[in-house]
C-alpha atoms as a PDB file:
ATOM      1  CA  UNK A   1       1.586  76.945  -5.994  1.00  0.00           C
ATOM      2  CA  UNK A   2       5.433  76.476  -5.704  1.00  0.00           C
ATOM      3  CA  UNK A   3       4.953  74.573  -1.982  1.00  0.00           C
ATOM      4  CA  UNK A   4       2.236  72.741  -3.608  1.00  0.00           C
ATOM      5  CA  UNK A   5       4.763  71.243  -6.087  1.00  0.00           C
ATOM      6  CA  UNK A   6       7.331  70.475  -3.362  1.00  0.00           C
ATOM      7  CA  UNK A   7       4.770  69.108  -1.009  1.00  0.00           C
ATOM      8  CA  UNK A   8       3.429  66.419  -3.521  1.00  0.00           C
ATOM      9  CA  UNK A   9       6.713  64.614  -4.391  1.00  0.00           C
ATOM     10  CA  UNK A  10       7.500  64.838  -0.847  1.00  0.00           C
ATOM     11  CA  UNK A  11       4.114  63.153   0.108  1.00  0.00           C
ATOM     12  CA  UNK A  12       4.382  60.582  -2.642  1.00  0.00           C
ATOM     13  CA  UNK A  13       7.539  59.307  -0.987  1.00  0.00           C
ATOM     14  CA  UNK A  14       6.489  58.960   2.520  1.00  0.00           C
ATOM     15  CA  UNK A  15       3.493  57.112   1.405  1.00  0.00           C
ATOM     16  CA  UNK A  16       6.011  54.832  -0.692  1.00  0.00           C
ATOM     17  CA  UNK A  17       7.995  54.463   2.366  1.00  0.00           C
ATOM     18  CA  UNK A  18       5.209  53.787   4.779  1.00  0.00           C
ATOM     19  CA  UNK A  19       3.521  51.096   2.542  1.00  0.00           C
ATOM     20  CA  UNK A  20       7.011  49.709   2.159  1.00  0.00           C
ATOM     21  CA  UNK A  21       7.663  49.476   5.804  1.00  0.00           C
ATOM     22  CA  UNK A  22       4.294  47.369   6.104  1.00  0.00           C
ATOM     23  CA  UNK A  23       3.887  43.634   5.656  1.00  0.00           C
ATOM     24  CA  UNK A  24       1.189  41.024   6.595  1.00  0.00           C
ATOM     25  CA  UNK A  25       2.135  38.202   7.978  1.00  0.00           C
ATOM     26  CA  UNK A  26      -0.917  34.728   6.881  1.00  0.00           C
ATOM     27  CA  UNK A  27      -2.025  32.940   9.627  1.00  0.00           C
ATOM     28  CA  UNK A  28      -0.688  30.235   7.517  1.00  0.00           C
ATOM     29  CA  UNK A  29       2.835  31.815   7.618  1.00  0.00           C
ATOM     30  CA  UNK A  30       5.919  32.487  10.006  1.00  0.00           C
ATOM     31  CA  UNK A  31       8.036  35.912   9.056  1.00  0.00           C
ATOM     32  CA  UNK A  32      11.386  36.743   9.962  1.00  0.00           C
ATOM     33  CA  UNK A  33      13.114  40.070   9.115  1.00  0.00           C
ATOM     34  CA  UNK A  34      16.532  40.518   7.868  1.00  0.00           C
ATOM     35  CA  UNK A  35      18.755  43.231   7.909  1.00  0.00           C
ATOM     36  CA  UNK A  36      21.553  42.952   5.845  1.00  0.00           C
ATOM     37  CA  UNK A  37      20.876  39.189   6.057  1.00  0.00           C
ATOM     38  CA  UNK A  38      21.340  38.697   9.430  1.00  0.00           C
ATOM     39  CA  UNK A  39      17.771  37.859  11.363  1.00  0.00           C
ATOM     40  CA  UNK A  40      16.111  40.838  13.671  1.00  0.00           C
ATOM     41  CA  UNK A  41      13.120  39.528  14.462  1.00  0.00           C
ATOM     42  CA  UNK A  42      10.913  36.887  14.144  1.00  0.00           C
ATOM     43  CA  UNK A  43       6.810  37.333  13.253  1.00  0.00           C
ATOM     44  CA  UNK A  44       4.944  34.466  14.173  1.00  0.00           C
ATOM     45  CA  UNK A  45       1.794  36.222  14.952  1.00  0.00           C
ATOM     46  CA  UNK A  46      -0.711  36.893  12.203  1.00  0.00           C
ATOM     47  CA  UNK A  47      -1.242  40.325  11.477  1.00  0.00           C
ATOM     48  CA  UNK A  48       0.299  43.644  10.615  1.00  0.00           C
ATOM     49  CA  UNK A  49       3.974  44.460  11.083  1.00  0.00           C
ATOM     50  CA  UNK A  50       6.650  46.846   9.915  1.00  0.00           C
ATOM     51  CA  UNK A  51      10.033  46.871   8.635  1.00  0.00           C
ATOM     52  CA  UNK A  52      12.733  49.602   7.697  1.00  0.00           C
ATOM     53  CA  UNK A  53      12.374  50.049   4.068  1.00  0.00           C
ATOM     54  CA  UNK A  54      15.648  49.582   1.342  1.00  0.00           C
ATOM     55  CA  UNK A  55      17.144  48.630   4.824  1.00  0.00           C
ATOM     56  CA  UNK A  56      15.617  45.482   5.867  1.00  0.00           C
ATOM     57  CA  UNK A  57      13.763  42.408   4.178  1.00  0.00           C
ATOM     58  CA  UNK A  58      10.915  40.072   5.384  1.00  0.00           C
ATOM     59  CA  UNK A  59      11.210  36.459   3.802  1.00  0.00           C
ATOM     60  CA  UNK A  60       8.020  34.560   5.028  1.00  0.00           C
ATOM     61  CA  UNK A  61       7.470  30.038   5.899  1.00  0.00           C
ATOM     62  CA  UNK A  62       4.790  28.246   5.463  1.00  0.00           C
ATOM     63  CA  UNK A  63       3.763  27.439   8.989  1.00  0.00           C
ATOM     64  CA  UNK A  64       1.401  24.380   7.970  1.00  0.00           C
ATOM     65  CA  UNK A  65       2.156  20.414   7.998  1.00  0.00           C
ATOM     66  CA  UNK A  66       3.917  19.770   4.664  1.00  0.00           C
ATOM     67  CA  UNK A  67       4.668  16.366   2.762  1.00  0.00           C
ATOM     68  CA  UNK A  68       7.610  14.924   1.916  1.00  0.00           C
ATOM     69  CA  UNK A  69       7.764  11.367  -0.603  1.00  0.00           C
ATOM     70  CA  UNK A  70      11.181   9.849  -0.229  1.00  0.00           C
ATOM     71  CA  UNK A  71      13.138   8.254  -2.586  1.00  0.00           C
ATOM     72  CA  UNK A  72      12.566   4.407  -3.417  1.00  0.00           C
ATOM     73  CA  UNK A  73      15.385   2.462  -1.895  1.00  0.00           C
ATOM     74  CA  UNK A  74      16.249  -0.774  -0.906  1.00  0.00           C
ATOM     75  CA  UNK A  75      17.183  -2.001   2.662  1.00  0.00           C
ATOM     76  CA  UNK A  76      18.135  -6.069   3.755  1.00  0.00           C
ATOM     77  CA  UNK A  77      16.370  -7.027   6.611  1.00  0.00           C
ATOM     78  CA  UNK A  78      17.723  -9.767   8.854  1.00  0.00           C
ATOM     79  CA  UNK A  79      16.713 -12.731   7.009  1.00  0.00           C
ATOM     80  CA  UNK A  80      18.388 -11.362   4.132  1.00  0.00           C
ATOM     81  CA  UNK A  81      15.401 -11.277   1.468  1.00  0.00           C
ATOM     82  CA  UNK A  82      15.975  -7.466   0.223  1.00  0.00           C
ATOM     83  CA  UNK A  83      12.709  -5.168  -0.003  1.00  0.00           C
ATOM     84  CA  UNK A  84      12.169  -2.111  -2.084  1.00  0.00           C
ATOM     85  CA  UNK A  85      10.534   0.412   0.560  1.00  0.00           C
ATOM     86  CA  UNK A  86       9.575   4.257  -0.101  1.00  0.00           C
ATOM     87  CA  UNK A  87       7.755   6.471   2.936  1.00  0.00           C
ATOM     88  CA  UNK A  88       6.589   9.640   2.927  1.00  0.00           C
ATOM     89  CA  UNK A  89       6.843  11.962   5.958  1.00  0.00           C
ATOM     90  CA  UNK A  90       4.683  14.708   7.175  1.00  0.00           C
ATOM     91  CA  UNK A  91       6.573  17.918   8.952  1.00  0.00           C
ATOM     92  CA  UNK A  92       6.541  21.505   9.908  1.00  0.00           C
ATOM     93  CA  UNK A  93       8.940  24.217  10.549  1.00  0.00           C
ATOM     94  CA  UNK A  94       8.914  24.641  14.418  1.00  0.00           C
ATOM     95  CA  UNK A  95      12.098  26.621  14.597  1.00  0.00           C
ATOM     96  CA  UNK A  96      12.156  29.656  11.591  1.00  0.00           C
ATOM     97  CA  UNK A  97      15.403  31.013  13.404  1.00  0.00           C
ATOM     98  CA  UNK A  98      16.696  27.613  13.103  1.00  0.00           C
ATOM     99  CA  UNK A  99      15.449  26.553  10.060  1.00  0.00           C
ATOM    100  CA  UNK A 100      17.220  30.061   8.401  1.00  0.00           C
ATOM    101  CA  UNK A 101      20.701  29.212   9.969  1.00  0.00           C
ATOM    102  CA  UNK A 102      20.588  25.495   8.917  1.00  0.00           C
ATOM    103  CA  UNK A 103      19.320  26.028   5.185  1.00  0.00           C
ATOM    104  CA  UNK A 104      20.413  29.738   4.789  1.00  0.00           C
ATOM    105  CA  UNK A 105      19.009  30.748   1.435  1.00  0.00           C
ATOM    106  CA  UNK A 106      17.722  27.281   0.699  1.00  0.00           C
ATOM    107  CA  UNK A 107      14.447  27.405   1.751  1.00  0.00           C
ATOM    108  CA  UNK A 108      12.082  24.229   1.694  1.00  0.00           C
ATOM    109  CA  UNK A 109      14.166  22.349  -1.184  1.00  0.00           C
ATOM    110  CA  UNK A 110      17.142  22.444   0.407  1.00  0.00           C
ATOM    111  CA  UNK A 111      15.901  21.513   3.758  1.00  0.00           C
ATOM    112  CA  UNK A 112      13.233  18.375   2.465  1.00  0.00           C
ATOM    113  CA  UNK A 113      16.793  17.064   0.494  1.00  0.00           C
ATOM    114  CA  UNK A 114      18.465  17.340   3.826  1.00  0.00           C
ATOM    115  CA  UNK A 115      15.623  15.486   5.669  1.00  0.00           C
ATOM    116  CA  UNK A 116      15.172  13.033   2.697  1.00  0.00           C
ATOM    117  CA  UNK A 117      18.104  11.641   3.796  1.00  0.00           C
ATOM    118  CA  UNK A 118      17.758  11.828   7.815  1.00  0.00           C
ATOM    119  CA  UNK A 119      14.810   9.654   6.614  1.00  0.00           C
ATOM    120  CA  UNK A 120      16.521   6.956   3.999  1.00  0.00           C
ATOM    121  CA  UNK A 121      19.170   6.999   6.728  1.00  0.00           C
ATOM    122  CA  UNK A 122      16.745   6.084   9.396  1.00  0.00           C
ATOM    123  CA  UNK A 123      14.917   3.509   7.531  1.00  0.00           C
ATOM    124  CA  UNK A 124      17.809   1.877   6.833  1.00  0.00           C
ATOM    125  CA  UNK A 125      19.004   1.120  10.445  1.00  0.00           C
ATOM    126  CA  UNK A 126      15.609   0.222  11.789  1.00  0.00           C
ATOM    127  CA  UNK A 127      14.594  -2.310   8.948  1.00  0.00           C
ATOM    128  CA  UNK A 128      17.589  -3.746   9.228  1.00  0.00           C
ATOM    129  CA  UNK A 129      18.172  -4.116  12.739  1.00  0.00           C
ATOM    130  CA  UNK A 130      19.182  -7.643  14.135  1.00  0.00           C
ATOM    131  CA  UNK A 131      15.348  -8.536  14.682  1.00  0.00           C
ATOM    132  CA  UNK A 132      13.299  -7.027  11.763  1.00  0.00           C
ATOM    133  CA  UNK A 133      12.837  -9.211   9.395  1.00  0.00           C
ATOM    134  CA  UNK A 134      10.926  -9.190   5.985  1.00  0.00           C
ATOM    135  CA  UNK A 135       8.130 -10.802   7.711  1.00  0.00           C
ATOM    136  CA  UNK A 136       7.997  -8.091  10.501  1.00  0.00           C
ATOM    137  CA  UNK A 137       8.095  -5.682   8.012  1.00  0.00           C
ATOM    138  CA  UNK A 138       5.111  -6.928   5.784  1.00  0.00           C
ATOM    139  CA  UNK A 139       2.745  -7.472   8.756  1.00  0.00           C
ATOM    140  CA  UNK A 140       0.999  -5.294  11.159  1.00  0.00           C
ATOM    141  CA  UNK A 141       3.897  -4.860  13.113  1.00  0.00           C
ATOM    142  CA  UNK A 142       5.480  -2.537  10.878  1.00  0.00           C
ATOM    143  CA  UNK A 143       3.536   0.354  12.934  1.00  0.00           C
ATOM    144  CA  UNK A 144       5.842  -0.031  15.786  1.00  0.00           C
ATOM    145  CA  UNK A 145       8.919   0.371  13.414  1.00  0.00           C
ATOM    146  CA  UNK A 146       7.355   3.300  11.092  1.00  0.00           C
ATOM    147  CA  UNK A 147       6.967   4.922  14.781  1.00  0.00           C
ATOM    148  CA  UNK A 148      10.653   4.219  15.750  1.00  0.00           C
ATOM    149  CA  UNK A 149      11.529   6.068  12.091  1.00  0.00           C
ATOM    150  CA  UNK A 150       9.636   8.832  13.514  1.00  0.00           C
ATOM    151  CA  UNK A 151      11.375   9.140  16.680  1.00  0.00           C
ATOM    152  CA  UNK A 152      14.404   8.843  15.303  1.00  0.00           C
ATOM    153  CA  UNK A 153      13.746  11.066  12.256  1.00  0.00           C
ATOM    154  CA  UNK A 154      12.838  13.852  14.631  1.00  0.00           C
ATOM    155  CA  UNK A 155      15.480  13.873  16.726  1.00  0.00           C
ATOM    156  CA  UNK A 156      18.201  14.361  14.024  1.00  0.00           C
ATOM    157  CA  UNK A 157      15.723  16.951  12.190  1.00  0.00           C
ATOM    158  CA  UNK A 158      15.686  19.693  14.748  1.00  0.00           C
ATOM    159  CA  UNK A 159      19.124  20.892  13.878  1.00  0.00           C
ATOM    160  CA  UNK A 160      17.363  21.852  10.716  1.00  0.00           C
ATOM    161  CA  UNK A 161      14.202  23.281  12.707  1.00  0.00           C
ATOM    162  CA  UNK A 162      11.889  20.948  11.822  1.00  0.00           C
ATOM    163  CA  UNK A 163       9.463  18.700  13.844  1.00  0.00           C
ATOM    164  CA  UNK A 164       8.715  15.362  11.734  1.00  0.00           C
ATOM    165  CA  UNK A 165       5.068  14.526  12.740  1.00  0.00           C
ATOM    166  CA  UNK A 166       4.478  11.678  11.148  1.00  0.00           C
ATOM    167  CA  UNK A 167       6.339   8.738   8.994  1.00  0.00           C
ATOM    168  CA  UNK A 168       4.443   6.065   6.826  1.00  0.00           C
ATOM    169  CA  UNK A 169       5.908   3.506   4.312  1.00  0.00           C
ATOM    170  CA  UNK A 170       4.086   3.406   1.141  1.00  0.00           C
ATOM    171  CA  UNK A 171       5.074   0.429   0.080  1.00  0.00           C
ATOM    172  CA  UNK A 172       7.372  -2.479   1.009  1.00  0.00           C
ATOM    173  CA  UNK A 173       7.968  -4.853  -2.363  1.00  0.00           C
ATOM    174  CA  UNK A 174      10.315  -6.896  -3.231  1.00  0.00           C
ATOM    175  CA  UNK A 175      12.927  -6.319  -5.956  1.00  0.00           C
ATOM    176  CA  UNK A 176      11.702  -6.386  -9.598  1.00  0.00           C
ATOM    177  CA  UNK A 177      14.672  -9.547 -10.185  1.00  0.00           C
ATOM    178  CA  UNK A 178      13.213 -11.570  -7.441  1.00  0.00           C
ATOM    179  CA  UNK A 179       9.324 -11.342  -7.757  1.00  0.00           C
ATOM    180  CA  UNK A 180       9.646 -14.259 -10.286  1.00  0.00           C
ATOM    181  CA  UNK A 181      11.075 -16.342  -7.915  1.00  0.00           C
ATOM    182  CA  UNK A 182       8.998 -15.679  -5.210  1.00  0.00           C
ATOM    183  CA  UNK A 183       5.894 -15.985  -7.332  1.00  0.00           C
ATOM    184  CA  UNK A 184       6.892 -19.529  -8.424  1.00  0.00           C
ATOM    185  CA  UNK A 185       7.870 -20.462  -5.229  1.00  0.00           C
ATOM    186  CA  UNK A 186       4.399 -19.383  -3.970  1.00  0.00           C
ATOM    187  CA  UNK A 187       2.955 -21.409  -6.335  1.00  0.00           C
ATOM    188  CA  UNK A 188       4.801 -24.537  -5.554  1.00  0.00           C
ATOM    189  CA  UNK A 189       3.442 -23.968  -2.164  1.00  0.00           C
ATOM    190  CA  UNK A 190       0.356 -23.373  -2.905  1.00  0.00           C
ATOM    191  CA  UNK A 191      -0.095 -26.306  -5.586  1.00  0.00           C
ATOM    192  CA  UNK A 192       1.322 -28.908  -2.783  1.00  0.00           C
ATOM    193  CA  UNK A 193      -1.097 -27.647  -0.067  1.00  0.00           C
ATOM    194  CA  UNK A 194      -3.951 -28.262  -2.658  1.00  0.00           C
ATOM    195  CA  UNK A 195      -2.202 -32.009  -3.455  1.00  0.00           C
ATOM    196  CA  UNK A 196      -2.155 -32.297   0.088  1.00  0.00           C
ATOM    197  CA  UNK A 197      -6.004 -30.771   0.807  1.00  0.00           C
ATOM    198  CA  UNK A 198      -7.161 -33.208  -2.484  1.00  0.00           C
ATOM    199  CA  UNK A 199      -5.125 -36.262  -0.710  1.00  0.00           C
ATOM    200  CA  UNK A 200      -7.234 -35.979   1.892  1.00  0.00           C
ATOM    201  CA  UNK A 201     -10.419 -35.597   0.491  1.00  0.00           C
ATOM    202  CA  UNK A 202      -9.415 -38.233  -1.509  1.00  0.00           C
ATOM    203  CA  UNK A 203      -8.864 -40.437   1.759  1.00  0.00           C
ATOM    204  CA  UNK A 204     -12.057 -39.099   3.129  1.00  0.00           C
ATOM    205  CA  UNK A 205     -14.116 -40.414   0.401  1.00  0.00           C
ATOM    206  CA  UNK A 206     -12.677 -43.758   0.280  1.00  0.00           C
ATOM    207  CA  UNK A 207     -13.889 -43.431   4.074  1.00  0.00           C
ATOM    208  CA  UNK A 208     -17.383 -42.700   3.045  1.00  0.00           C
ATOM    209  CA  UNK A 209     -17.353 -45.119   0.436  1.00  0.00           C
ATOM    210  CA  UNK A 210     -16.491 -48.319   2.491  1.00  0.00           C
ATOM    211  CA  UNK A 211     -18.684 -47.025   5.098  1.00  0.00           C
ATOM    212  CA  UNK A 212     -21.475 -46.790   2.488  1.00  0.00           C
ATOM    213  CA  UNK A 213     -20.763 -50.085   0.818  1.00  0.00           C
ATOM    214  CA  UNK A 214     -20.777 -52.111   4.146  1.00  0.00           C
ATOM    215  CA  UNK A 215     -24.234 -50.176   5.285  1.00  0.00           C
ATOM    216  CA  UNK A 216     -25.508 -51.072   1.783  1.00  0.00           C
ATOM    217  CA  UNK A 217     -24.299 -55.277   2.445  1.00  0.00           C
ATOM    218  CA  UNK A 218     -25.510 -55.273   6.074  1.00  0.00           C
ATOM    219  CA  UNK A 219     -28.799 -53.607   4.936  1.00  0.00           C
ATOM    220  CA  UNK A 220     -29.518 -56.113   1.864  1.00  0.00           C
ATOM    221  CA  UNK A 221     -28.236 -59.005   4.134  1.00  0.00           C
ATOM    222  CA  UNK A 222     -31.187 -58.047   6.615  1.00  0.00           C
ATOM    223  CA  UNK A 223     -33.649 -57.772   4.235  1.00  0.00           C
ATOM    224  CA  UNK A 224     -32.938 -60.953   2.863  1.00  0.00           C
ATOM    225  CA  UNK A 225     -32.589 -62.508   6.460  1.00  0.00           C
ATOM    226  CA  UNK A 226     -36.274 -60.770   7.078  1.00  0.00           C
ATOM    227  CA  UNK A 227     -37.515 -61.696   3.588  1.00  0.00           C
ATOM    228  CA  UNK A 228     -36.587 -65.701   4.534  1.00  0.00           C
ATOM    229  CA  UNK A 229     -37.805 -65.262   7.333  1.00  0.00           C
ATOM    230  CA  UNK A 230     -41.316 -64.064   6.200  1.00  0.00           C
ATOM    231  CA  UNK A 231     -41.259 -66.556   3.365  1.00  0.00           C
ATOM    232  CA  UNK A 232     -40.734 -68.971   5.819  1.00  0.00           C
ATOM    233  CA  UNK A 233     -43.977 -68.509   7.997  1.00  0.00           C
ATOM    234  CA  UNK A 234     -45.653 -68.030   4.591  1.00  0.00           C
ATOM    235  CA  UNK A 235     -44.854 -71.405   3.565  1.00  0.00           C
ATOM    236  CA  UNK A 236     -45.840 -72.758   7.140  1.00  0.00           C
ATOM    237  CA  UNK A 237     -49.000 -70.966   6.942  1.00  0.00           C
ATOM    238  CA  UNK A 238     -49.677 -72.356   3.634  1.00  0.00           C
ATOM    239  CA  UNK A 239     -48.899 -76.098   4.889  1.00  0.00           C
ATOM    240  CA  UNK A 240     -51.216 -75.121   7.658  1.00  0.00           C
ATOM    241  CA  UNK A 241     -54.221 -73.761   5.608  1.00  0.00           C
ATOM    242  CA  UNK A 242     -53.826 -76.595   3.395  1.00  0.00           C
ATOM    243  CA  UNK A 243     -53.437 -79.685   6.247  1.00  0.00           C
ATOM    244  CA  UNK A 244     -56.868 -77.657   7.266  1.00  0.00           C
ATOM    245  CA  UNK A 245     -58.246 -77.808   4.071  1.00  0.00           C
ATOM    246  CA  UNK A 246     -57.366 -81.394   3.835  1.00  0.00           C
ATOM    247  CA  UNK A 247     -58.821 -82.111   6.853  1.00  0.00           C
ATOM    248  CA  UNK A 248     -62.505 -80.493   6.377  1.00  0.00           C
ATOM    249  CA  UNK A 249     -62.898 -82.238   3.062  1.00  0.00           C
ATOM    250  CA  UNK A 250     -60.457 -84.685   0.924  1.00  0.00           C
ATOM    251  CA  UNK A 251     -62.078 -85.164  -1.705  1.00  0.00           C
ATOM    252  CA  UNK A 252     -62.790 -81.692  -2.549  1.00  0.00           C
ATOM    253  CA  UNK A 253     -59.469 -80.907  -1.617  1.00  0.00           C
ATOM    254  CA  UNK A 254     -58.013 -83.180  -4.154  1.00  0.00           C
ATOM    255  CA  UNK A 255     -60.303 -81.730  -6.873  1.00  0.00           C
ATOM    256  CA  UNK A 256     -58.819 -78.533  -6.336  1.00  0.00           C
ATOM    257  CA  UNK A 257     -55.320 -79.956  -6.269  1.00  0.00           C
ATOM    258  CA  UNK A 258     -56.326 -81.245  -9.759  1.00  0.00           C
ATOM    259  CA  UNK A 259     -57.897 -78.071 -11.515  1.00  0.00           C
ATOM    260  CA  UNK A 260     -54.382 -76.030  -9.931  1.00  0.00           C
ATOM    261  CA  UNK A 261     -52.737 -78.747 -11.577  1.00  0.00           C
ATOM    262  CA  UNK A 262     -54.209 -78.755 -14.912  1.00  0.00           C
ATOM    263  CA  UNK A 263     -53.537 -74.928 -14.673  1.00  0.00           C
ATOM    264  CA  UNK A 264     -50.338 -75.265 -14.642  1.00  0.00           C
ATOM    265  CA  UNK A 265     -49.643 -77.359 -16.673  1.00  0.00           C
ATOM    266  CA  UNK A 266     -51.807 -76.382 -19.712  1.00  0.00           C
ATOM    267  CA  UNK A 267     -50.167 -72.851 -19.289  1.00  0.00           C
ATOM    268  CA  UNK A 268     -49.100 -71.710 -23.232  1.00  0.00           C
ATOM    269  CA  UNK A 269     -50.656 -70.655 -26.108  1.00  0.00           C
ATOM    270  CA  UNK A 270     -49.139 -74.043 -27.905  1.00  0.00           C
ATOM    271  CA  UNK A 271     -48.977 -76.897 -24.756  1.00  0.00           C
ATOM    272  CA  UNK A 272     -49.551 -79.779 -25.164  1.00  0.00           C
ATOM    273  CA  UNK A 273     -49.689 -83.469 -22.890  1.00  0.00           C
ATOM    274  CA  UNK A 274     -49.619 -86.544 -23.677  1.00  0.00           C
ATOM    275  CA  UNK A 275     -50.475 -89.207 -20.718  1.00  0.00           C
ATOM    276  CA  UNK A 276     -51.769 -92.653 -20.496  1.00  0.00           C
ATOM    277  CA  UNK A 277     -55.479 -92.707 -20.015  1.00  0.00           C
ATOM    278  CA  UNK A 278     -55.431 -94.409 -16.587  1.00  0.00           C
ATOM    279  CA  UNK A 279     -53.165 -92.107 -15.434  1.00  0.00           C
ATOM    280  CA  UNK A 280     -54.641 -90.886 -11.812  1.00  0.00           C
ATOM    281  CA  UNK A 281     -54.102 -87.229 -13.247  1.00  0.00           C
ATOM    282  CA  UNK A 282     -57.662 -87.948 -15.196  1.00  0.00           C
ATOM    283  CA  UNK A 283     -59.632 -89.163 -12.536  1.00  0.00           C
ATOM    284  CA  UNK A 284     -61.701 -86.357 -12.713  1.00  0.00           C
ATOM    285  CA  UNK A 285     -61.833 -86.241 -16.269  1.00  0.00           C
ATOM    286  CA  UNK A 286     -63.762 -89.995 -16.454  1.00  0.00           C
ATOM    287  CA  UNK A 287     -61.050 -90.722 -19.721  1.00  0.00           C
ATOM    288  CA  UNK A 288     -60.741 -94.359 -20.888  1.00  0.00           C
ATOM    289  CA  UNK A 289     -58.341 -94.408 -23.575  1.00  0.00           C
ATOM    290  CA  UNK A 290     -55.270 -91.891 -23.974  1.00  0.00           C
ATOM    291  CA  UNK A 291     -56.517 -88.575 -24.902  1.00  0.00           C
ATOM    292  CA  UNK A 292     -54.703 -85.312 -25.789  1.00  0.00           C
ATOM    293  CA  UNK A 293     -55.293 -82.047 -24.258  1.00  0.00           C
ATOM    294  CA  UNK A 294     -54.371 -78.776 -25.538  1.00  0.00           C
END
């Protein structure tokens, strides 16, 4: 009974001391074990993996592709029009050894301040290098430049460990105090290219219209020419059929000459004609004395 009561407190602590000297290391993590806070070995493998307990410590990194959103600031291009520019930057610890001498106790917050302002630094000097300007910066050539960032980014950020994998800018604006500006000046622009654009529709149209006109005076001028010209054999035709008519029988001809005449000229509700009684326009009437006709 008596070893069973030594035995158990003595079992209870090397099964507190073996689970102690155990850790896990995530396949999403990097480990690295301290003793007495200086590093003895680093854990990189997923897995099982022991320690000396009260003696030595395992602090663990996350071994996936983190963000980082850097602060909004401003940078002056070469043509001088400022821009308000923020990126963000995707990276990883490559170097835990590395990353634990350069931020000691730190961890991530320390080191993302650190590369927040590799990054500013960087975007200053490439967007304003001699040739970057705000235009360069706004088109589709800013690729080549957020790839420069990178490089350069990267290159200063392995004394801290880390490989930068990628840089973006989020967004390139100008300053609140000179949007108005470049608004209204926009808008002039834009107003005088539609002056310009109604100018020459304007002058295009006039075009049309004198174009139109003259077709429509050339056109009537034909027609007329055509009509007069149709009129004209009319009339001749006319002369002809009655020379013809004239011709085959005079005397009827001249009746009929009358009768068209009398048509005419008793044409009204109220006419009325007064002629002398001899007149030859009653030959075929046989008057002899002055008669009326309504």
């Amino acid at each position: 009974m008596k070893r069973v009561t030594y035995f158990l407190p003595i079992a209870v602590i090397l099964v507190a001391g073996l689970l102690a000297s155990i850790f896990i290391v995530d396949e999403r993590e990097k480990a690295l074990v301290l003793q007495f806070g200086q590093i003895k070995r680093v854990k990189e493998e997923p897995g099982l993996a022991f320690k000396i307990p009260l003696i030595q410590e395992v602090v663990f990194y996350d071994d996936r592709i983190l963000a980082l959103d850097t602060d909004t600031i401003e940078v002056t291009p070469s043509d001088d029009r400022r821009l308000v520019v923020d990126a963000f930057a995707r990276y990883r610890i490559a170097d835990v050894v590395r990353f634990r001498q350069a931020v000691g106790v730190g961890g991530l917050p320390a080191a993302e301040s650190r590369l927040s302002s590799i990054l500013n630094a960087q975007i200053r000097e490439v967007l304003g290098a001699d040739q970057v300007t705000s235009d360069t910066i706004l088109s589709e050539d800013r690729r080549i430049l957020m790839n420069r960032i990178r490089d350069q980014s990267r290159a200063e950020a392995r004394s801290l460990g880390l490989d930068v994998v990628d840089v973006r800018l989020k967004q390139t604006n100008l300053p609140e105090q000179n949007l108005n500006a470049t608004f209204e000046r926009m808008r002039a622009e834009r107003e005088r290219e539609a002056a310009d654009e109604i100018a020459r529709g304007n002058e295009a149209a006039q075009r049309v219209r004198a174009q139109a006109d003259r077709t429509v005076v050339e056109l009537v001028s034909e027609a007329n020419k055509e009509s007069e010209i149709v009129r004209g054999e009319a009339d001749a035709e006319r002369t002809t059929i009655y020379a013809e008519a004239f011709g085959a029988d005079r005397e009827f001809f001249e009746f009929f000459r009358s009768l068209s005449a009398y048509e005419q000229s008793l044409r009204g509700e109220n006419s009325s004609l007064v002629i002398s009684p001899d007149s030859e326009f009653f030959n075929y009437f046989g008057a002899s004395r002055g008669v009326a006709v309504e």
